[in-house]
Protein backbone atom coordinates (compact mmCIF):
# COMPACT_ATOMS: atom_id res chain seq x y z
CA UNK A 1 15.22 6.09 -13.58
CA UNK A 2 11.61 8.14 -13.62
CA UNK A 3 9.46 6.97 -11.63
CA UNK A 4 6.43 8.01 -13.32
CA UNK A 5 7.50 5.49 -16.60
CA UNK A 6 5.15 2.71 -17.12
CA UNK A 7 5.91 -0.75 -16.38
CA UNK A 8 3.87 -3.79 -16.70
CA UNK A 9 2.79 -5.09 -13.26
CA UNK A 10 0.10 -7.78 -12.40
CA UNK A 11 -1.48 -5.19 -9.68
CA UNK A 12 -2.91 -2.29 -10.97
CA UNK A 13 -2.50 -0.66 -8.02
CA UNK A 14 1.36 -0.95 -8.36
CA UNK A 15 0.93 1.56 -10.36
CA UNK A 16 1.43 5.45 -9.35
CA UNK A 17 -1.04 6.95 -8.33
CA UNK A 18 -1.75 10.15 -11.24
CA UNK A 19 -4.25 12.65 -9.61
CA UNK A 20 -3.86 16.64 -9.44
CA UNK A 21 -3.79 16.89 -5.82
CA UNK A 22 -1.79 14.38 -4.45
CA UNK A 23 0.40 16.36 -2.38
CA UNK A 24 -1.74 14.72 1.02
CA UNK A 25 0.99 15.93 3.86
CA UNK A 26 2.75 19.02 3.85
CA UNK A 27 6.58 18.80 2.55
CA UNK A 28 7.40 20.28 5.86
CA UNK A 29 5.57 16.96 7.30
CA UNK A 30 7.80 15.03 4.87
CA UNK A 31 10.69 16.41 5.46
CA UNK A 32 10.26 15.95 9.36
CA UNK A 33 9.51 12.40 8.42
CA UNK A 34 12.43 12.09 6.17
CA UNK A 35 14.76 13.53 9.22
CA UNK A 36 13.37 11.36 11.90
CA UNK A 37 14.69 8.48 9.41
CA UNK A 38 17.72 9.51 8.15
CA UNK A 39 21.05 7.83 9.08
CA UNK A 40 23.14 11.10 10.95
CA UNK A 41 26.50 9.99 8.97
CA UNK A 42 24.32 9.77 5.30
CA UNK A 43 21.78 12.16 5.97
CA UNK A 44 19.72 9.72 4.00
CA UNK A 45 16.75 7.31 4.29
CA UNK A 46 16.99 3.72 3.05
CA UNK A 47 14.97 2.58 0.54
CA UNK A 48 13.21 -0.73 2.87
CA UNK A 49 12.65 2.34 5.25
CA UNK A 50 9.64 3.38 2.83
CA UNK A 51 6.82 0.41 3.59
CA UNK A 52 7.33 1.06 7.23
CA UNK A 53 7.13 5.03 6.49
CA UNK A 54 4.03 4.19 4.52
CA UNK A 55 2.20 2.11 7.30
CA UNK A 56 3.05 4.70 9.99
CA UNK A 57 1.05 7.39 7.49
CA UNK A 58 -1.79 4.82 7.53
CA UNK A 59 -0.93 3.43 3.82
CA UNK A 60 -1.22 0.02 2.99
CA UNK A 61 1.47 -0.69 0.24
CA UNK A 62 0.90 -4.44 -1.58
CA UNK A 63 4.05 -6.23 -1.73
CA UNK A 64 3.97 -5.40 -5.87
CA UNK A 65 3.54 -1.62 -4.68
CA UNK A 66 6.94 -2.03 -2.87
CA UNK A 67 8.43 -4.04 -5.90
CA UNK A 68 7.59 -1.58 -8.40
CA UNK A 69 9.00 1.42 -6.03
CA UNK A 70 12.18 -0.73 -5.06
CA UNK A 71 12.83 -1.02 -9.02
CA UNK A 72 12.14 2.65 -10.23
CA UNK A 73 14.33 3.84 -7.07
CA UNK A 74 16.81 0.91 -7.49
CA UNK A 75 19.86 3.08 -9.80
CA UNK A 76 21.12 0.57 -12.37
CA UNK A 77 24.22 0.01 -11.18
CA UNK A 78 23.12 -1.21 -8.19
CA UNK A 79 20.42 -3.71 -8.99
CA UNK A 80 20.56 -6.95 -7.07
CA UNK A 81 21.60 -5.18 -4.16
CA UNK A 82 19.14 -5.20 -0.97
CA UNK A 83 16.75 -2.57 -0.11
CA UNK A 84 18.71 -1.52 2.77
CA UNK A 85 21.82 -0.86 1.11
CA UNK A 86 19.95 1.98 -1.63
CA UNK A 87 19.45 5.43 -0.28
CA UNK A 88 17.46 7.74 -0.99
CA UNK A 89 17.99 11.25 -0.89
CA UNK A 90 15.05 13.92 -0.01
CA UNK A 91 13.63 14.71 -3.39
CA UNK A 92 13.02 11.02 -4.00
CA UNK A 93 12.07 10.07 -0.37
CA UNK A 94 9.01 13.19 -1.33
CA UNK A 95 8.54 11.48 -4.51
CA UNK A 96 7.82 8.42 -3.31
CA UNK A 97 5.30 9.47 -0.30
CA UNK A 98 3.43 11.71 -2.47
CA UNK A 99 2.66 9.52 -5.15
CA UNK A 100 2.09 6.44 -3.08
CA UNK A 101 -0.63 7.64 -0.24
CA UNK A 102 -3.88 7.86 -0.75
CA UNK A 103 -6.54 10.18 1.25
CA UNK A 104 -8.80 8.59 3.56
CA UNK A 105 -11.37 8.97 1.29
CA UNK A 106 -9.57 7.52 -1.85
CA UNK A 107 -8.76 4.58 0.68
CA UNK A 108 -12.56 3.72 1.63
CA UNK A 109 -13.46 4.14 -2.15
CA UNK A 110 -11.05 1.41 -2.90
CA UNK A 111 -12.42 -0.87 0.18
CA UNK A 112 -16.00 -0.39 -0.90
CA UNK A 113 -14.30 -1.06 -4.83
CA UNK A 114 -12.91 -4.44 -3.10
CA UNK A 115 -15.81 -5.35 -1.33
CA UNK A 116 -18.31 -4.90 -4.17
CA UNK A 117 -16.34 -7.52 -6.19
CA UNK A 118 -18.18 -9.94 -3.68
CA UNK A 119 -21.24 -8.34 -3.90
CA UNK A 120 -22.71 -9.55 -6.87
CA UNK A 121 -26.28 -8.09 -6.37
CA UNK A 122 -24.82 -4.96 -4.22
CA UNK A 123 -27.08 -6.02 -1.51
CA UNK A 124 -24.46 -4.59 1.11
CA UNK A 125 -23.79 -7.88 2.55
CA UNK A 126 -20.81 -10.30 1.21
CA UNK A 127 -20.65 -14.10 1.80
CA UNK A 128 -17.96 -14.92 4.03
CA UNK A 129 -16.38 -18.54 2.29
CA UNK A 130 -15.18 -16.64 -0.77
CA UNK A 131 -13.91 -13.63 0.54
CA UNK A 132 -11.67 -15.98 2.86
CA UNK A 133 -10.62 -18.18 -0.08
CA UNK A 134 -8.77 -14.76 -1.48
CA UNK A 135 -7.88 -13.72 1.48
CA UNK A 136 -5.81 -17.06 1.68
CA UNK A 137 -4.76 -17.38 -1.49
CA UNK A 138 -4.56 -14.52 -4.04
CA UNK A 139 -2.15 -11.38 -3.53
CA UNK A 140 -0.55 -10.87 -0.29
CA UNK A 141 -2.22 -13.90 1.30
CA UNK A 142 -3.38 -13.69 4.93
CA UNK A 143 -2.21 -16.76 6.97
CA UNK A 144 -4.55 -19.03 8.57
CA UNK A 145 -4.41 -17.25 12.08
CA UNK A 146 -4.63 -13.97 10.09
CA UNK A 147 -7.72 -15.02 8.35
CA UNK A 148 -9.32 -16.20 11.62
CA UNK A 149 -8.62 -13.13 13.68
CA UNK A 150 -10.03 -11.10 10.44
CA UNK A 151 -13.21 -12.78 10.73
CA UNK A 152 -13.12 -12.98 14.27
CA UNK A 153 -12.98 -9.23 14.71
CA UNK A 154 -15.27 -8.32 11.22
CA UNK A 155 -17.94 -10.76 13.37
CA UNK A 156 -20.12 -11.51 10.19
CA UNK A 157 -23.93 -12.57 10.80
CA UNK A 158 -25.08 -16.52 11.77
CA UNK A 159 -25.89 -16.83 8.25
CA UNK A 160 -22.01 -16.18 7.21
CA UNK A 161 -22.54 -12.71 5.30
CA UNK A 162 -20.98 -9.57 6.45
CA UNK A 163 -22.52 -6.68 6.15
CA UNK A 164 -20.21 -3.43 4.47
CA UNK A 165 -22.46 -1.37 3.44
CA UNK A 166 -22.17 2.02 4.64
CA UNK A 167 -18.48 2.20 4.97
């Protein structure tokens, strides 16, 4: 199965990414990645392997990012089967990391992206109350305690808007 064939998804940022230079790390860096992971009987990373490869590059992959990679890398024959029991061999493993991580800069342009669907009047600032009402219930919700140490740590103003601007 290709990868790069289009599949309906409710995230649109599911999708791959398409860009000319995607190729962020080096596929010497991936392939010291891929080693580091690899079983030493298979010589093979498992596919549930890839979110935690993905945070450790500083990605953040949705859970519908994960479910559209564990279905294009999932062979046919195998589907229903776990994550963990799919390998994948070096050519997909690359695949996979180049198409899914996004440069520092592509990251903050999506934050800012996010952040000025609270910002009605891009003033810089967003209110607080409905940005936690997503954050609780739409996507891959935060939990209450999540939610609280977010805000906690983001500190927004006395008046309850948090100031982004600048990013």
């Amino acid at each position: 199965m290709n990868p790069s064939d289009e599949k309906e998804t409710k995230d649109e940022t599911a999708q791959p990414v398409s860009r000319q230079d995607s190729q962020i790390l080096k596929e010497s860096v991936i392939k010291s990645i891929y080693d580091s992971l690899s079983s030493a009987k298979s010589r093979k990373v498992t596919l549930n392997q890839i979110c935690r490869c993905l945070q450790m590059l500083n990605q953040c992959p949705t859970s519908a990012t994960l479910d559209k990679i564990y279905s294009d890398y999932t062979p046919e024959d195998m589907e229903g089967i776990g994550p963990e029991s799919i390998t994948l061999d070096l050519d997909q493993f690359t695949e996979i990391i180049q198409t899914y991580s996004y440069t520092r800069e592509e990251r903050l342009s999506q934050l800012n992206n996010a952040f000025l669907f609270f910002d009605k009047n891009e003033s810089g600032v967003v209110d607080t109350e409905p940005m936690k009402t997503m954050l609780l219930t739409v996507g891959d919700c935060f939990t209450d305690k999540e939610c609280n140490e977010f805000f906690k740590e983001a500190a927004p103003g006395t008046d309850g808007k948090w100031p982004y601007d600048g990013m």
